[in-house]
PDB file of N, CA and C in Angstrom:
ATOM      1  N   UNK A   1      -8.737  -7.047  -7.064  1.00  0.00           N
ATOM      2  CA  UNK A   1      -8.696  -5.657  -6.648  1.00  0.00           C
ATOM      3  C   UNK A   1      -7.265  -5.143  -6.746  1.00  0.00           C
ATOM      4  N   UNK A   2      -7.327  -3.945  -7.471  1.00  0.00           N
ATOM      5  CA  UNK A   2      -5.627  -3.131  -7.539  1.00  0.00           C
ATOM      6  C   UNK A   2      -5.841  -2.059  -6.080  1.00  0.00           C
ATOM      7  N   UNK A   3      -4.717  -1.535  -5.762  1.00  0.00           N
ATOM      8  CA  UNK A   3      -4.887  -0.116  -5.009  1.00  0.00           C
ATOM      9  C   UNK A   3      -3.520   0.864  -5.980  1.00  0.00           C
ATOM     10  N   UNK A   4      -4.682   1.713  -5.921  1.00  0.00           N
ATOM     11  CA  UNK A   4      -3.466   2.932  -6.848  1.00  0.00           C
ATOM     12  C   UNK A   4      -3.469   4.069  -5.651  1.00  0.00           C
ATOM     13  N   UNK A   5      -2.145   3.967  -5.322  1.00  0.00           N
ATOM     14  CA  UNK A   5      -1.734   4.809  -4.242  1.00  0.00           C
ATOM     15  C   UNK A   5      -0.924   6.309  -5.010  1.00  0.00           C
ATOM     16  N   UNK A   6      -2.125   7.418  -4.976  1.00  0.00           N
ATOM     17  CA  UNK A   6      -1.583   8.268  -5.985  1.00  0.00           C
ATOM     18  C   UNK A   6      -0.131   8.652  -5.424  1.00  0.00           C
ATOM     19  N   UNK A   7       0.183   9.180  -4.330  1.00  0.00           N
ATOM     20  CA  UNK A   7       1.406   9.787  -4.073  1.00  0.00           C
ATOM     21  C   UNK A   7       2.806   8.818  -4.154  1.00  0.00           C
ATOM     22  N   UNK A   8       2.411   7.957  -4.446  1.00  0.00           N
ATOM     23  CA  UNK A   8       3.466   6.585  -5.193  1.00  0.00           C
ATOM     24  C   UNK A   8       3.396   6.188  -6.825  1.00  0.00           C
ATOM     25  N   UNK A   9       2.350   6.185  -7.181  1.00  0.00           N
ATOM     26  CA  UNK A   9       1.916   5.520  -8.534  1.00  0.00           C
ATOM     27  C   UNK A   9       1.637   6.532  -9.253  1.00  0.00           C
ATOM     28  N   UNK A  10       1.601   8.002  -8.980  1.00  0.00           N
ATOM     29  CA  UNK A  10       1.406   8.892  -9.732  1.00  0.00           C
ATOM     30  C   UNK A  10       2.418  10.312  -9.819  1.00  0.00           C
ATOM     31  N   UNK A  11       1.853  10.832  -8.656  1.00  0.00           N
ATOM     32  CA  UNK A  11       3.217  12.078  -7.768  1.00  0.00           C
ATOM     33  C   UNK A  11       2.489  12.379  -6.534  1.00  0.00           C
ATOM     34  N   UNK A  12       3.748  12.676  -5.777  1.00  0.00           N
ATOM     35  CA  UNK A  12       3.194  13.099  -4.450  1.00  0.00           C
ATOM     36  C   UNK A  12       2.399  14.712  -4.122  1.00  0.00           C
ATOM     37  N   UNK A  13       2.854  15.042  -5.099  1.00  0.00           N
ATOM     38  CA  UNK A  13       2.695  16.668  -5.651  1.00  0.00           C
ATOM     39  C   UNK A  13       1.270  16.957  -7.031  1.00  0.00           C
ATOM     40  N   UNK A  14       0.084  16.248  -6.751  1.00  0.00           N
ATOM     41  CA  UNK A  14      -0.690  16.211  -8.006  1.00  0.00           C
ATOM     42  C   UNK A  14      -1.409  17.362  -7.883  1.00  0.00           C
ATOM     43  N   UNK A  15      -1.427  18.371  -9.192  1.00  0.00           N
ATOM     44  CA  UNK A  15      -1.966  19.621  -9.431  1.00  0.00           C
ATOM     45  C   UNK A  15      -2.282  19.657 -10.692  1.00  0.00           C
ATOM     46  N   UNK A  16      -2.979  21.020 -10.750  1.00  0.00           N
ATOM     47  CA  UNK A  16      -3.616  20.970 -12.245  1.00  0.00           C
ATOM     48  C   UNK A  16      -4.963  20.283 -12.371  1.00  0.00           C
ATOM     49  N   UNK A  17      -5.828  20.735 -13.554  1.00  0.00           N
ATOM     50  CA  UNK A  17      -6.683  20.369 -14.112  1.00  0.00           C
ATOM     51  C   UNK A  17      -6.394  19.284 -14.948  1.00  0.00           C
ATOM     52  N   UNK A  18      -5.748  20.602 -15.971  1.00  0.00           N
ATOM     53  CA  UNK A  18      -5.695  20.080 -17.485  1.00  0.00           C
ATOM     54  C   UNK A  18      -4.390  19.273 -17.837  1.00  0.00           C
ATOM     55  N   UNK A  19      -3.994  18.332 -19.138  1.00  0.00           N
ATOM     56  CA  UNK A  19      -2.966  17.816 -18.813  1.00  0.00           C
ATOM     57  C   UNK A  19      -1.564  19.550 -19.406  1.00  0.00           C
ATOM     58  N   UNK A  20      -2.108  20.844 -19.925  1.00  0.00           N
ATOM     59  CA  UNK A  20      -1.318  21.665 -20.173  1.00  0.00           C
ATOM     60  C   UNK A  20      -0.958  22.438 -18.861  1.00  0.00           C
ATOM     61  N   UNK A  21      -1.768  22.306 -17.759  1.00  0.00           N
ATOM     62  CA  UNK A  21      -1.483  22.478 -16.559  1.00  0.00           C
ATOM     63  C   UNK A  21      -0.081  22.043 -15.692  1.00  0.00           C
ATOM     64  N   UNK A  22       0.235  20.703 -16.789  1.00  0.00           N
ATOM     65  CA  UNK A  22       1.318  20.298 -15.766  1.00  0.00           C
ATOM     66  C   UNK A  22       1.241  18.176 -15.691  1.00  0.00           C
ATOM     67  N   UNK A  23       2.805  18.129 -15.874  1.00  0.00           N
ATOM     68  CA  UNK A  23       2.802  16.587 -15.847  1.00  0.00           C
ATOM     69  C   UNK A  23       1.837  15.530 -14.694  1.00  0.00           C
ATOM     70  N   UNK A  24       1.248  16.470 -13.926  1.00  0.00           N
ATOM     71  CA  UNK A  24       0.729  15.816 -12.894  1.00  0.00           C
ATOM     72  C   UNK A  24      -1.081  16.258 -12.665  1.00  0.00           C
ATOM     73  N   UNK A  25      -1.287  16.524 -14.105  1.00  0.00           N
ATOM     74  CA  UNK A  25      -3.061  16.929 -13.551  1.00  0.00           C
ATOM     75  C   UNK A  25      -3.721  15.741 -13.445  1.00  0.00           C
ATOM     76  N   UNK A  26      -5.012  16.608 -13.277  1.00  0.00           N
ATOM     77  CA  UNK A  26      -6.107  15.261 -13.088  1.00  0.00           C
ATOM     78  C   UNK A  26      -6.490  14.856 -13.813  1.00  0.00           C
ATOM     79  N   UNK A  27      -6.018  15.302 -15.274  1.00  0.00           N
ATOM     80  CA  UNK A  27      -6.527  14.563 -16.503  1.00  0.00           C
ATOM     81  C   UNK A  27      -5.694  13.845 -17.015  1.00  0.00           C
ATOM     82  N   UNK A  28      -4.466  14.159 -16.545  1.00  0.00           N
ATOM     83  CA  UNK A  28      -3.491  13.020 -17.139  1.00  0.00           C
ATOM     84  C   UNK A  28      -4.016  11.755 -15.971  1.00  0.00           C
ATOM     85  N   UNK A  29      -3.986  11.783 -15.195  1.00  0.00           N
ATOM     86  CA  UNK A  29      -4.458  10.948 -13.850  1.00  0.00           C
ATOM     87  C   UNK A  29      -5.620   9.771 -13.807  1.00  0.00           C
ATOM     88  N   UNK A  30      -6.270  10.823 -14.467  1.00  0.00           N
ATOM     89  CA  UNK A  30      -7.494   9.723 -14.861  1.00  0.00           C
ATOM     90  C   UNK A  30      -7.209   9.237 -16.495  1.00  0.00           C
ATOM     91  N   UNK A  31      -7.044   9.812 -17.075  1.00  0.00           N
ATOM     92  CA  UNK A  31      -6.917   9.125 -18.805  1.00  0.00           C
ATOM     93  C   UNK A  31      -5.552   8.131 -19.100  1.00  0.00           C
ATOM     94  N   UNK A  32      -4.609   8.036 -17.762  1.00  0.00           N
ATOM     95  CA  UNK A  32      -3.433   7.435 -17.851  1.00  0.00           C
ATOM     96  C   UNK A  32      -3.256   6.290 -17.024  1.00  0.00           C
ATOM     97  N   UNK A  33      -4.248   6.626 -15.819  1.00  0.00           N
ATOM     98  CA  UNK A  33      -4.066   5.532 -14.643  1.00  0.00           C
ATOM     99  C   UNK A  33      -5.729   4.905 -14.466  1.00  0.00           C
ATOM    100  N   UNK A  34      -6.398   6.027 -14.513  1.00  0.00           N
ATOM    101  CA  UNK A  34      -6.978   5.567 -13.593  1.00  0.00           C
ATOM    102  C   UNK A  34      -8.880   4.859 -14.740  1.00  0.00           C
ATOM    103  N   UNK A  35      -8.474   5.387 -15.909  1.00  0.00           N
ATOM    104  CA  UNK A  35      -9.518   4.931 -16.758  1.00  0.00           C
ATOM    105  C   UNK A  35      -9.306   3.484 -17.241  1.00  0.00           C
ATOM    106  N   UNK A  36      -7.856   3.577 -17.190  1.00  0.00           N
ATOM    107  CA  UNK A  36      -7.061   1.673 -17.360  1.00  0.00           C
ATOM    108  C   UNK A  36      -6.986   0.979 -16.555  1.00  0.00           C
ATOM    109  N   UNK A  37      -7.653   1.251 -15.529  1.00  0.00           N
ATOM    110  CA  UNK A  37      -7.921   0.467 -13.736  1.00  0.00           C
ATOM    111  C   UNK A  37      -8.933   0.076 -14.262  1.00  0.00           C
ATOM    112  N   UNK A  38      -9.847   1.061 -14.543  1.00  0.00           N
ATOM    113  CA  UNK A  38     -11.411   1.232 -14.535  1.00  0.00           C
ATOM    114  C   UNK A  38     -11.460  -0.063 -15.542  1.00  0.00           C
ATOM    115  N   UNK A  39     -11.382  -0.014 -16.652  1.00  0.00           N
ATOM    116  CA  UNK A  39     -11.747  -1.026 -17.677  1.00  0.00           C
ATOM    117  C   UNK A  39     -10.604  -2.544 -17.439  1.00  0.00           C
ATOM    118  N   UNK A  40      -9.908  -2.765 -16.578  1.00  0.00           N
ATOM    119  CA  UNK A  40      -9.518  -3.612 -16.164  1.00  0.00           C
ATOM    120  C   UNK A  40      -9.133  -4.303 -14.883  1.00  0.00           C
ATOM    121  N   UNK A  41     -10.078  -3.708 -14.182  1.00  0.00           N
ATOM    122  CA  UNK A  41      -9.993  -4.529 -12.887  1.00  0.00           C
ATOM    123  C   UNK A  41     -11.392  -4.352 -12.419  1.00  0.00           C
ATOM    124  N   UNK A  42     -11.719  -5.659 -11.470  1.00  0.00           N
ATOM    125  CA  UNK A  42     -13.570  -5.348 -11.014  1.00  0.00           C
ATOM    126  C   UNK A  42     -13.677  -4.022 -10.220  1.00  0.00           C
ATOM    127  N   UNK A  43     -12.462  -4.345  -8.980  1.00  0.00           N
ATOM    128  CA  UNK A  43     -12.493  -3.189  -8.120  1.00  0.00           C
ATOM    129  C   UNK A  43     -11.231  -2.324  -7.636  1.00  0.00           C
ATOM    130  N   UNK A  44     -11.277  -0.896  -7.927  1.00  0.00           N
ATOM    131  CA  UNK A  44      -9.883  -0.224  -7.322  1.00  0.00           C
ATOM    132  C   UNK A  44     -10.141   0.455  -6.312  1.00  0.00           C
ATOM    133  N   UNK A  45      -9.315   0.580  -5.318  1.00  0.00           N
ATOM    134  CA  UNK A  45      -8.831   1.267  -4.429  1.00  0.00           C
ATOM    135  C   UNK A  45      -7.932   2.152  -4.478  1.00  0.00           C
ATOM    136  N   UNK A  46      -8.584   3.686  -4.758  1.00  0.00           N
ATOM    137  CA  UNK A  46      -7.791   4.701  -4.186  1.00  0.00           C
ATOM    138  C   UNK A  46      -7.137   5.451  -3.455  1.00  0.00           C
ATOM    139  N   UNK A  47      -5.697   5.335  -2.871  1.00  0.00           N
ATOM    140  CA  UNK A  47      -5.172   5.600  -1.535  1.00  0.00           C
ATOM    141  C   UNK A  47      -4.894   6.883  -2.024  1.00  0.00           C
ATOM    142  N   UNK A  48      -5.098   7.563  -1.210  1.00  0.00           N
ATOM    143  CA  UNK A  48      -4.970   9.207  -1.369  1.00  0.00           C
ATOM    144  C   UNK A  48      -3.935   9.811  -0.426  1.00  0.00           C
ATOM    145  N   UNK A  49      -3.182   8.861   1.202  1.00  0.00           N
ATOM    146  CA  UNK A  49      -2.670   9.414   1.599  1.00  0.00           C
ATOM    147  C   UNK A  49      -1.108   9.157   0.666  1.00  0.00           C
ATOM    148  N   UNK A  50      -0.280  10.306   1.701  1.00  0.00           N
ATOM    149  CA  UNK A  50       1.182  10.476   1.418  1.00  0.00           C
ATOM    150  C   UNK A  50       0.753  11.645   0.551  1.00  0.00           C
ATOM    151  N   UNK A  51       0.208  12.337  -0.256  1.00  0.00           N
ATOM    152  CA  UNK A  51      -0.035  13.331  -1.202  1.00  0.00           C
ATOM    153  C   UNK A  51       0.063  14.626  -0.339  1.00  0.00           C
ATOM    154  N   UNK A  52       0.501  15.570  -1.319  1.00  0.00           N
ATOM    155  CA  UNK A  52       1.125  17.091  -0.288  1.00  0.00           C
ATOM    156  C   UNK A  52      -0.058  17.677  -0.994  1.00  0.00           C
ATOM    157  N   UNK A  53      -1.620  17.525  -0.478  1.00  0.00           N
ATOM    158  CA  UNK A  53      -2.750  18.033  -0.840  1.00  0.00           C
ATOM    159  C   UNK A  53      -3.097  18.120  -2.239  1.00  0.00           C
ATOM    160  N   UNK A  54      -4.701  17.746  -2.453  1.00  0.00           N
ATOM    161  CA  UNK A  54      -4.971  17.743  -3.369  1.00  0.00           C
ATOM    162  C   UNK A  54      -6.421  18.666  -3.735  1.00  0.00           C
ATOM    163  N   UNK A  55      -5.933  19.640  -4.582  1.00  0.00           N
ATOM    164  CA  UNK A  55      -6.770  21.005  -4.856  1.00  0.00           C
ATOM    165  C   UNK A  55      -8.252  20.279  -5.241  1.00  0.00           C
ATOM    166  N   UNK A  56      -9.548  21.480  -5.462  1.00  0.00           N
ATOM    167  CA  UNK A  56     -10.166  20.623  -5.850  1.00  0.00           C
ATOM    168  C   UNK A  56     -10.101  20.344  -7.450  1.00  0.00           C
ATOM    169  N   UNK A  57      -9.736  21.672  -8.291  1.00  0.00           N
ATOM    170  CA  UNK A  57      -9.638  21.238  -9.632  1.00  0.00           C
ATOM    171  C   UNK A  57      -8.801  19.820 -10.213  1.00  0.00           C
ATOM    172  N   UNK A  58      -8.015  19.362  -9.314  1.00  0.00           N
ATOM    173  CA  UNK A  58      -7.187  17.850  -9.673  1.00  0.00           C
ATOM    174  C   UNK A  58      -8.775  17.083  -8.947  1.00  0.00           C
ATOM    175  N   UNK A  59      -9.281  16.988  -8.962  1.00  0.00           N
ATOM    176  CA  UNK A  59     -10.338  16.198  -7.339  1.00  0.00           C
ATOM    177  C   UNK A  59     -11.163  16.132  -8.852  1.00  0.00           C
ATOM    178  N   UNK A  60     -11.924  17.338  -8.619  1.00  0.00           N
ATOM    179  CA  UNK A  60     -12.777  17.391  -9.839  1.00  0.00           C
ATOM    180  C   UNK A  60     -12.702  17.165 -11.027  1.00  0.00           C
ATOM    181  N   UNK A  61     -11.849  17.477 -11.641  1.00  0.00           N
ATOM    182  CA  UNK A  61     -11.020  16.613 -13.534  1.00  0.00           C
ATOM    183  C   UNK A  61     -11.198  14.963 -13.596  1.00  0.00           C
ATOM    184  N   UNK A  62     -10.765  15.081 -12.391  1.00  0.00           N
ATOM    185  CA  UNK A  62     -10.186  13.603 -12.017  1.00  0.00           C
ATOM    186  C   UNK A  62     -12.245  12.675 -11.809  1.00  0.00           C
ATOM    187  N   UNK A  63     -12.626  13.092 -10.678  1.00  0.00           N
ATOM    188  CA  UNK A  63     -13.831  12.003 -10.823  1.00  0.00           C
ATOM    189  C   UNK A  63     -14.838  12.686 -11.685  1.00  0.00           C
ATOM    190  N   UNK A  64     -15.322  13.632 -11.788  1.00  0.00           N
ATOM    191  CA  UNK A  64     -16.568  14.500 -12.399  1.00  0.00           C
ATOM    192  C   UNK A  64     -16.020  14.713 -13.918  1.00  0.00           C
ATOM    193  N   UNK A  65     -14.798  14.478 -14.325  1.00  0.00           N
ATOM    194  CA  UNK A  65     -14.293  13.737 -15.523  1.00  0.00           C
ATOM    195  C   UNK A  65     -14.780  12.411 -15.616  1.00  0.00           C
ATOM    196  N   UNK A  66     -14.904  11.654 -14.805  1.00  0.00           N
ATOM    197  CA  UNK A  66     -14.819  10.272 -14.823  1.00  0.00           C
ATOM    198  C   UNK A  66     -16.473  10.473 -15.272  1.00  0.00           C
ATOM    199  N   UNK A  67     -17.537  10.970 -14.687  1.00  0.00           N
ATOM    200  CA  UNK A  67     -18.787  11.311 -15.587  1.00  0.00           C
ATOM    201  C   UNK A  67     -18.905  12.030 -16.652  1.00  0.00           C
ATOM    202  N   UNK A  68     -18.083  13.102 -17.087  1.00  0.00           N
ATOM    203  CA  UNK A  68     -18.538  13.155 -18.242  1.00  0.00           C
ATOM    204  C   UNK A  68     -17.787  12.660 -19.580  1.00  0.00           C
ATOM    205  N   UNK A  69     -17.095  11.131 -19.140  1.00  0.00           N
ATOM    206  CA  UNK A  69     -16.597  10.783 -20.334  1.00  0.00           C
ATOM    207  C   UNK A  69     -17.231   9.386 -20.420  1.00  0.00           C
ATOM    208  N   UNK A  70     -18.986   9.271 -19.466  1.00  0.00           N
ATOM    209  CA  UNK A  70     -19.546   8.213 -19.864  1.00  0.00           C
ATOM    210  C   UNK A  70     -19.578   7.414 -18.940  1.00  0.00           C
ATOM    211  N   UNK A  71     -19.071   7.494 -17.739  1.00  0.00           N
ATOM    212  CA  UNK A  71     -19.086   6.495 -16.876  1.00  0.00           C
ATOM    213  C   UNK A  71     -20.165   6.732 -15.437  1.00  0.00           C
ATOM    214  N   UNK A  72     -21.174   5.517 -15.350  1.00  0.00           N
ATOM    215  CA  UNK A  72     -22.154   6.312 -14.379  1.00  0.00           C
ATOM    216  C   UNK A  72     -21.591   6.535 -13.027  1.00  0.00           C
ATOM    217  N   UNK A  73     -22.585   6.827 -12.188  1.00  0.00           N
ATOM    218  CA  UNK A  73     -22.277   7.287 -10.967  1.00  0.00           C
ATOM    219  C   UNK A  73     -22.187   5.419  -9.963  1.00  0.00           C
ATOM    220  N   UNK A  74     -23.482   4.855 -10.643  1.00  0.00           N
ATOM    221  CA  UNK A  74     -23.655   3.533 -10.111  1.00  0.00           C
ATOM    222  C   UNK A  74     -22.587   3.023  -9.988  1.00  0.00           C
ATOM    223  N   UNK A  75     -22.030   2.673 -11.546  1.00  0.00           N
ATOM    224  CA  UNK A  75     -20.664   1.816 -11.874  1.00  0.00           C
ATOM    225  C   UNK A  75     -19.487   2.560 -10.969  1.00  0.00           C
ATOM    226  N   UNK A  76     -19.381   3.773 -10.910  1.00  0.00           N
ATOM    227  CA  UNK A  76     -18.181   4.272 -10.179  1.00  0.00           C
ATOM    228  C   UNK A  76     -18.072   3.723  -8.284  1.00  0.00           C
ATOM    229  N   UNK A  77     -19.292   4.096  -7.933  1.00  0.00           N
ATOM    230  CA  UNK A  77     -19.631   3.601  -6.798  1.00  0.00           C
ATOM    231  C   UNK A  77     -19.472   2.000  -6.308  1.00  0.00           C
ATOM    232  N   UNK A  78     -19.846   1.259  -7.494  1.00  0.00           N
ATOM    233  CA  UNK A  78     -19.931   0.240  -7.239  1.00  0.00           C
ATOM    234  C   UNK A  78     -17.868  -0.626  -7.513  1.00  0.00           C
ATOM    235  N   UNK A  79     -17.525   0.240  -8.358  1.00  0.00           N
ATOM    236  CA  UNK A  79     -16.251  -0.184  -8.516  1.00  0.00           C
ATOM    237  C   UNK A  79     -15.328   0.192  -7.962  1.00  0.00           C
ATOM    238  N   UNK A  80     -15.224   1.704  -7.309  1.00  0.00           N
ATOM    239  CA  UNK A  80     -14.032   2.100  -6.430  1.00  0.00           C
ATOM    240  C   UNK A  80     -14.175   2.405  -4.858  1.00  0.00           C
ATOM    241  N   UNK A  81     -12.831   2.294  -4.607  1.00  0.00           N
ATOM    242  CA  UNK A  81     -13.053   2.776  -2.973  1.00  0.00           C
ATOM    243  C   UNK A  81     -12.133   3.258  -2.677  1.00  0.00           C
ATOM    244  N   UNK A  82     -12.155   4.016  -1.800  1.00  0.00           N
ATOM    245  CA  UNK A  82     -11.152   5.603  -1.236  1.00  0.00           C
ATOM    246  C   UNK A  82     -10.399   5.052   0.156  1.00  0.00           C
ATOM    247  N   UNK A  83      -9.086   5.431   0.195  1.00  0.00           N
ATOM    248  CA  UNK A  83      -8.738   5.370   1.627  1.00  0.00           C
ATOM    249  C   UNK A  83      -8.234   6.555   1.643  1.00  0.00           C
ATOM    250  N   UNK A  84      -8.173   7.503   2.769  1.00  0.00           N
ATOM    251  CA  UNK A  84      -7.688   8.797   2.927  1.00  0.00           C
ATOM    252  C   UNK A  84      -8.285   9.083   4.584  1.00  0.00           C
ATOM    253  N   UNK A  85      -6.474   8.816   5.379  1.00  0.00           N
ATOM    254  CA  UNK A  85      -6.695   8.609   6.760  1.00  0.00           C
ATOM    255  C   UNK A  85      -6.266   9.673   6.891  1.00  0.00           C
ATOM    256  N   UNK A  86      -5.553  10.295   6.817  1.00  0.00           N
ATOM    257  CA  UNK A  86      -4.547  11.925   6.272  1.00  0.00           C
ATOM    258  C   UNK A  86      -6.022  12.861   6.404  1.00  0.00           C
ATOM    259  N   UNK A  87      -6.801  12.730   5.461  1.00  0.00           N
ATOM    260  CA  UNK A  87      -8.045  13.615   5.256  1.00  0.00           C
ATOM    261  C   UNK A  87      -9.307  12.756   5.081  1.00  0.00           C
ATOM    262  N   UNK A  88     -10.116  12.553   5.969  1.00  0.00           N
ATOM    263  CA  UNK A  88     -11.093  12.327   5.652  1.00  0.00           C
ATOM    264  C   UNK A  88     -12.147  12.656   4.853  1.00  0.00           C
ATOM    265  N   UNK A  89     -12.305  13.802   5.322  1.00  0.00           N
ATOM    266  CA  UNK A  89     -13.185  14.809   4.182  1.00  0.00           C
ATOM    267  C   UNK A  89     -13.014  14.769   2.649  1.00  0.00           C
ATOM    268  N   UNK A  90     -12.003  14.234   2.400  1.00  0.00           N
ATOM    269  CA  UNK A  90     -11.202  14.005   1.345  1.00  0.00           C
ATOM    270  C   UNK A  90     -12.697  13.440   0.571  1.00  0.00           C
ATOM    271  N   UNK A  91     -12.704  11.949   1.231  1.00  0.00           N
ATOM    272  CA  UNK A  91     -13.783  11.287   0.623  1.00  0.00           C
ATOM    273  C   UNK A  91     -15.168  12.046   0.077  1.00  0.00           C
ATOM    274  N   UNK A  92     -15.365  12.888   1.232  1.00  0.00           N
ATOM    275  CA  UNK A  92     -16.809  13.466   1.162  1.00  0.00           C
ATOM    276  C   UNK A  92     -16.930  14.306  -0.524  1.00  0.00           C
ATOM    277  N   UNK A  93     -15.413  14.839  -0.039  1.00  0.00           N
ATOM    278  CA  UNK A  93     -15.093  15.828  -1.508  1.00  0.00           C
ATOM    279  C   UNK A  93     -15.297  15.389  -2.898  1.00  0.00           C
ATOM    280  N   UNK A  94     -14.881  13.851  -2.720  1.00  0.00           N
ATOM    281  CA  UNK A  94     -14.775  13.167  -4.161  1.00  0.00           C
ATOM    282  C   UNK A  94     -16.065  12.779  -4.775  1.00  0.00           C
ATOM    283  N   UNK A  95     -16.521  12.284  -3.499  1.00  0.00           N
ATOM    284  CA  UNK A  95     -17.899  11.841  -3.582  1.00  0.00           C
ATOM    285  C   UNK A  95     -18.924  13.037  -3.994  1.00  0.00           C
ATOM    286  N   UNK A  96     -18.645  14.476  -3.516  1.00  0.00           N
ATOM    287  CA  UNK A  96     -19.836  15.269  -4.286  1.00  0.00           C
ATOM    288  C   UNK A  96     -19.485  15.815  -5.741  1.00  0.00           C
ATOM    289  N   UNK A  97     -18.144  14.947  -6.327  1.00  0.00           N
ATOM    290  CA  UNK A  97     -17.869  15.506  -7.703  1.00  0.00           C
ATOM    291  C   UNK A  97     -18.686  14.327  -8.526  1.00  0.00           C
ATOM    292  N   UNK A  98     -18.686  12.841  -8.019  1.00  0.00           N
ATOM    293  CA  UNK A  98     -19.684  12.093  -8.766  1.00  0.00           C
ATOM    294  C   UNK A  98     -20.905  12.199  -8.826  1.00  0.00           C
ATOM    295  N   UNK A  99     -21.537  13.019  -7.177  1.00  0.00           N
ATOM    296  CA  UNK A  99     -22.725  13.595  -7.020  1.00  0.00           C
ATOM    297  C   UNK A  99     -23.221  14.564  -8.396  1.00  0.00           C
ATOM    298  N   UNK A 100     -22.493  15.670  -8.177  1.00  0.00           N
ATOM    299  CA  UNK A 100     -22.771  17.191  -8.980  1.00  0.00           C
ATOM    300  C   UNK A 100     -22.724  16.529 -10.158  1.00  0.00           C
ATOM    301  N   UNK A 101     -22.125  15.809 -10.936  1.00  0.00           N
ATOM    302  CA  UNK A 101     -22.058  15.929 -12.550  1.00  0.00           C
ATOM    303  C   UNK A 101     -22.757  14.774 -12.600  1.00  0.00           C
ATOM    304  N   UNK A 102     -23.177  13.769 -11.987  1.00  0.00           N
ATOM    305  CA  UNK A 102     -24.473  13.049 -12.605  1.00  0.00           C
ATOM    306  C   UNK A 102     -25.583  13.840 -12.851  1.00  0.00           C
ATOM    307  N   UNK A 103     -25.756  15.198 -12.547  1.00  0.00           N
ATOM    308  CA  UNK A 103     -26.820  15.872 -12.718  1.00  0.00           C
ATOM    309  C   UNK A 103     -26.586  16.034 -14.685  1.00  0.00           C
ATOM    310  N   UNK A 104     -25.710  16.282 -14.867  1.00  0.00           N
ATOM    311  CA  UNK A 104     -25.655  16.216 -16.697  1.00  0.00           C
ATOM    312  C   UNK A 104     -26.069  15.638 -17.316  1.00  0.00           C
TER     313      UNK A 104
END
């Protein structure tokens, strides 16, 4: 198991969608960090605190990307896990972006 602690391993400041949005979107995020977790480790852990909030368009790029570039909802579930003591809700949030776009 890795833990990718975004506001360390990524920026403390993550915004944006797109990666023209800005060195810190959620698409650089996932296509840089977090899709190279995915295909190489059984299980990651996402620490979400220390981050100076995270919008939902970085939230959404970031996992509901993670479905529509092929990856199920099962496998996601079954491979990652969230810590976010800062925001709880946090989780709930992430969790209805793998929800909503398995509907595709």
């Amino acid at each position: 198991m890795i833990t990718i602690k975004i506001s360390k391993d990524f920026s403390p400041f993550p915004a944006g969608r797109c990666i023209t949005d800005g060195n810190f979107s959620g698409e650089k995020f996932r296509n840089d960090i977090l899709i190279p977790a995915i295909e190489n480790n059984d299980v990651i852990c996402i620490d979400f605190d220390g981050g100076f909030g995270y919008a939902s368009n970085f939230l959404e790029e970031v996992f509901g990307g993670l479905i529509r570039s092929g990856y199920t909802k099962a496998k996601l579930l079954k491979q990652l896990q969230f810590i976010s003591k800062d925001d709880p809700l946090l989780i709930s949030e992430v969790l209805s972006y793998l929800e909503i776009n398995s509907w595709c």
